[in-house]
N, C-alpha and C. Protein backbone atom coordinates (compact mmCIF):
# COMPACT_ATOMS: atom_id res chain seq x y z
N UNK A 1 0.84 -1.18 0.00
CA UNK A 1 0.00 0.00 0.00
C UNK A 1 0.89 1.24 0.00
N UNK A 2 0.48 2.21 -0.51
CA UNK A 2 1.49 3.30 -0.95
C UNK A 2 0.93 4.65 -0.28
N UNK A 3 1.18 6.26 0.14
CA UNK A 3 0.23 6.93 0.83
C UNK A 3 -0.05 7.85 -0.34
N UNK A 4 -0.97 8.54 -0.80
CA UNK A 4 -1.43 9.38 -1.59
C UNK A 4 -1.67 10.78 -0.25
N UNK A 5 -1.54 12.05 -0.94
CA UNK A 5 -1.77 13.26 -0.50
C UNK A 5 -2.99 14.10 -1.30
N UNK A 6 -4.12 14.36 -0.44
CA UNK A 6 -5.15 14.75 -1.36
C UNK A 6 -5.14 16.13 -0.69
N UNK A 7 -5.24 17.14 -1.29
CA UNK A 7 -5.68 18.57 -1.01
C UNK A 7 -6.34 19.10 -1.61
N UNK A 8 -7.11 20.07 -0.89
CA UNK A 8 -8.42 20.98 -2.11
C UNK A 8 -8.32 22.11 -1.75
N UNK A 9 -8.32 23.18 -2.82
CA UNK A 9 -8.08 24.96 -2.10
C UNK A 9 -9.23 25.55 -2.48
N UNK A 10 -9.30 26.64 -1.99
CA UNK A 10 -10.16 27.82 -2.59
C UNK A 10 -9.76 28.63 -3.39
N UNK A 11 -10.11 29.40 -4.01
CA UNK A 11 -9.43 30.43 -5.56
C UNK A 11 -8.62 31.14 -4.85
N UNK A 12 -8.76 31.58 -3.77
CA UNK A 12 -7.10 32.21 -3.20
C UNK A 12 -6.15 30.99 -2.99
N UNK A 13 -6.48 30.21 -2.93
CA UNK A 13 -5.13 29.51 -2.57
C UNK A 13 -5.17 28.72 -1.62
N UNK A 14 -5.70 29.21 -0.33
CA UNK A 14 -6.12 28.68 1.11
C UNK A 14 -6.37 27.40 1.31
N UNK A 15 -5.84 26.44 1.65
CA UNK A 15 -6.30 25.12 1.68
C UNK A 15 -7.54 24.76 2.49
N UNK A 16 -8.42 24.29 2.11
CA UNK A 16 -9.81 23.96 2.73
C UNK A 16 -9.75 22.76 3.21
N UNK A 17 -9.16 21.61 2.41
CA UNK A 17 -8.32 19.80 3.56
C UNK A 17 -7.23 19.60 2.61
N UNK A 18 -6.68 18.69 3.70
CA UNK A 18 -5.74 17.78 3.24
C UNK A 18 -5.79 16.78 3.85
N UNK A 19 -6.14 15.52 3.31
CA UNK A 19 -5.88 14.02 3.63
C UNK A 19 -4.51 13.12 3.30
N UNK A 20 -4.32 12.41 3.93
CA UNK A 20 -3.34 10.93 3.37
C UNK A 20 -4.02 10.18 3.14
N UNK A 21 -4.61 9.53 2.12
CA UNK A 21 -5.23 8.41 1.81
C UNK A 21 -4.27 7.12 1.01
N UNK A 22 -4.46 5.83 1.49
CA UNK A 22 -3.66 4.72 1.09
C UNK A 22 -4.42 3.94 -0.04
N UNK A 23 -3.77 3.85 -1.09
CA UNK A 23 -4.39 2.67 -2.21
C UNK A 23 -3.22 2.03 -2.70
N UNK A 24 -3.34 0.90 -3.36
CA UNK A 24 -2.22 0.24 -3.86
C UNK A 24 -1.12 0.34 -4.93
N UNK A 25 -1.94 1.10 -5.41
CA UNK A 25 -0.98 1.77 -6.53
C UNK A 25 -1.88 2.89 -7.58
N UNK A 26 -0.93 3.72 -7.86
CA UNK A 26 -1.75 5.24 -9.17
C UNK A 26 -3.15 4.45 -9.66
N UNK A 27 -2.94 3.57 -10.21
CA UNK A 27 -4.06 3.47 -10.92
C UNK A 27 -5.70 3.14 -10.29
N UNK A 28 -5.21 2.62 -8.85
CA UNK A 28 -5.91 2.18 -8.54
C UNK A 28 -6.85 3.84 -7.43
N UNK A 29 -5.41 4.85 -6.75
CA UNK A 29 -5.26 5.86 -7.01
C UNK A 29 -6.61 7.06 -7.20
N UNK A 30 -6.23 6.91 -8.43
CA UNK A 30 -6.97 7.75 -9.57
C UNK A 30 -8.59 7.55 -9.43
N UNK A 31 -8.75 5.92 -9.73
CA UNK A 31 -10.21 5.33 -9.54
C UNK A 31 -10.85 5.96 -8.14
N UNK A 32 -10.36 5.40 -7.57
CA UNK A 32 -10.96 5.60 -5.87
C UNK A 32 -10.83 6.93 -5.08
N UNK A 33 -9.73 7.23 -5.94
CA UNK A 33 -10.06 8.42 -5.62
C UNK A 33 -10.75 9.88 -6.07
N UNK A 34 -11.10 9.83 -6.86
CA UNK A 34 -11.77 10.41 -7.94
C UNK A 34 -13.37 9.95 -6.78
N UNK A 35 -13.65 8.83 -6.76
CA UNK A 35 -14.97 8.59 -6.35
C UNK A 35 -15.01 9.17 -4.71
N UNK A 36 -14.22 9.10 -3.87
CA UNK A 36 -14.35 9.66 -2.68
C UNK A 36 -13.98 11.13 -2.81
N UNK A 37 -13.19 12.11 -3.51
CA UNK A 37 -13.41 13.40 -3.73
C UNK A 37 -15.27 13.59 -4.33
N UNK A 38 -15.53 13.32 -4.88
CA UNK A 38 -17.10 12.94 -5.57
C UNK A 38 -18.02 12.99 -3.82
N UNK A 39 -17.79 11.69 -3.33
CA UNK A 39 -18.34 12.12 -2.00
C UNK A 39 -18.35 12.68 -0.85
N UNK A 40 -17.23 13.32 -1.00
CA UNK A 40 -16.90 14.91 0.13
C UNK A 40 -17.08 15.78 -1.01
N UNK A 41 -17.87 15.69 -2.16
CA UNK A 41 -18.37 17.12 -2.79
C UNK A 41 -17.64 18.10 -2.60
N UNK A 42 -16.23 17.91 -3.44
CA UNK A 42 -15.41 18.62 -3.79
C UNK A 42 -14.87 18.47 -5.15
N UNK A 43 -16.02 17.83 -6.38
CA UNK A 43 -15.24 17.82 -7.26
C UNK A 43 -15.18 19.09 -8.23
N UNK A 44 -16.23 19.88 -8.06
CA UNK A 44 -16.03 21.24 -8.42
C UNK A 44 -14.89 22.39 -7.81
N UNK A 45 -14.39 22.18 -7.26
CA UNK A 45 -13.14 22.86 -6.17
C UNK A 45 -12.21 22.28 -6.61
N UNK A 46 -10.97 23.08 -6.89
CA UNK A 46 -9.46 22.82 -7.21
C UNK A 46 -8.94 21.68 -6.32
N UNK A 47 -8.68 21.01 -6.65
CA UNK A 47 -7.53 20.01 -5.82
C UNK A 47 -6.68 18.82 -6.63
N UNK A 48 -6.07 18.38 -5.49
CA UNK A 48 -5.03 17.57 -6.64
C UNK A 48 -4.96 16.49 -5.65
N UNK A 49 -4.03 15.05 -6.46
CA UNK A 49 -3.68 14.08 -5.44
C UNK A 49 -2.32 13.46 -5.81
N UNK A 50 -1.28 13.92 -4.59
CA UNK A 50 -0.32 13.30 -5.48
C UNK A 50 0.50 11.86 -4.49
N UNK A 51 0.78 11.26 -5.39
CA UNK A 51 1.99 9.56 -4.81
C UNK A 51 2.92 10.21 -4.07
N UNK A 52 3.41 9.54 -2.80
CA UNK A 52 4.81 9.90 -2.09
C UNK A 52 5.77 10.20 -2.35
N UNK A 53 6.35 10.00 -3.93
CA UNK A 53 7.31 10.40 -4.55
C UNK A 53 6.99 12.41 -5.33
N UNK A 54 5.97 12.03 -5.23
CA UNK A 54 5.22 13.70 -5.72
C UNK A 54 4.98 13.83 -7.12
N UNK A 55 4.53 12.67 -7.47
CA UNK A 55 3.73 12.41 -8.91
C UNK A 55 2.10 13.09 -8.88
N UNK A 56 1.91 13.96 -9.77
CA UNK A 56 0.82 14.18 -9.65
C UNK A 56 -0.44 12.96 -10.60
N UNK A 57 -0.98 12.75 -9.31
CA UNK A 57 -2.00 11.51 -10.10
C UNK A 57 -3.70 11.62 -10.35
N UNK A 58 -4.04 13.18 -9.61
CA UNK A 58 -5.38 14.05 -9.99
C UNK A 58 -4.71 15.46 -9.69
N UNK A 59 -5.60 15.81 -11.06
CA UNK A 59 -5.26 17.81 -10.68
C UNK A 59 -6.76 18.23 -11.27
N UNK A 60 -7.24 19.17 -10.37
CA UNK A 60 -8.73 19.73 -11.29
C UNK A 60 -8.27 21.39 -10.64
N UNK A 61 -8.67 22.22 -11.92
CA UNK A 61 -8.86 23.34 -11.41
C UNK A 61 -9.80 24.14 -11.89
């Protein structure tokens, strides 16, 4: 299991969260995470998610 970094801002900039969330790998990542940003109703709001190495693996702005 690998840790992912999820954050979401506001148009200034301001960070509104940041999570560590664990999945097994990017791809799997991307999927799941995409669907739990979806259910904290933040997919209209900027945020990104990136791998421990600092790969970006979601960006919405």
């Amino acid at each position: 299991m690998k840790s992912y970094k999820f954050t979401a801002f506001e148009p200034t900039g301001k960070v509104i969260t940041e999570e560590t969330w664990t999945y097994e790998n990017d791809d799997e990542a991307k999927v799941k995470g995409e669907l739990a940003i979806e259910e904290k109703g933040l997919t209209g709001i900027t945020h990104r998610l990136v791998n421990s190495s600092g790969k970006l693996v979601l960006f919405h702005v």
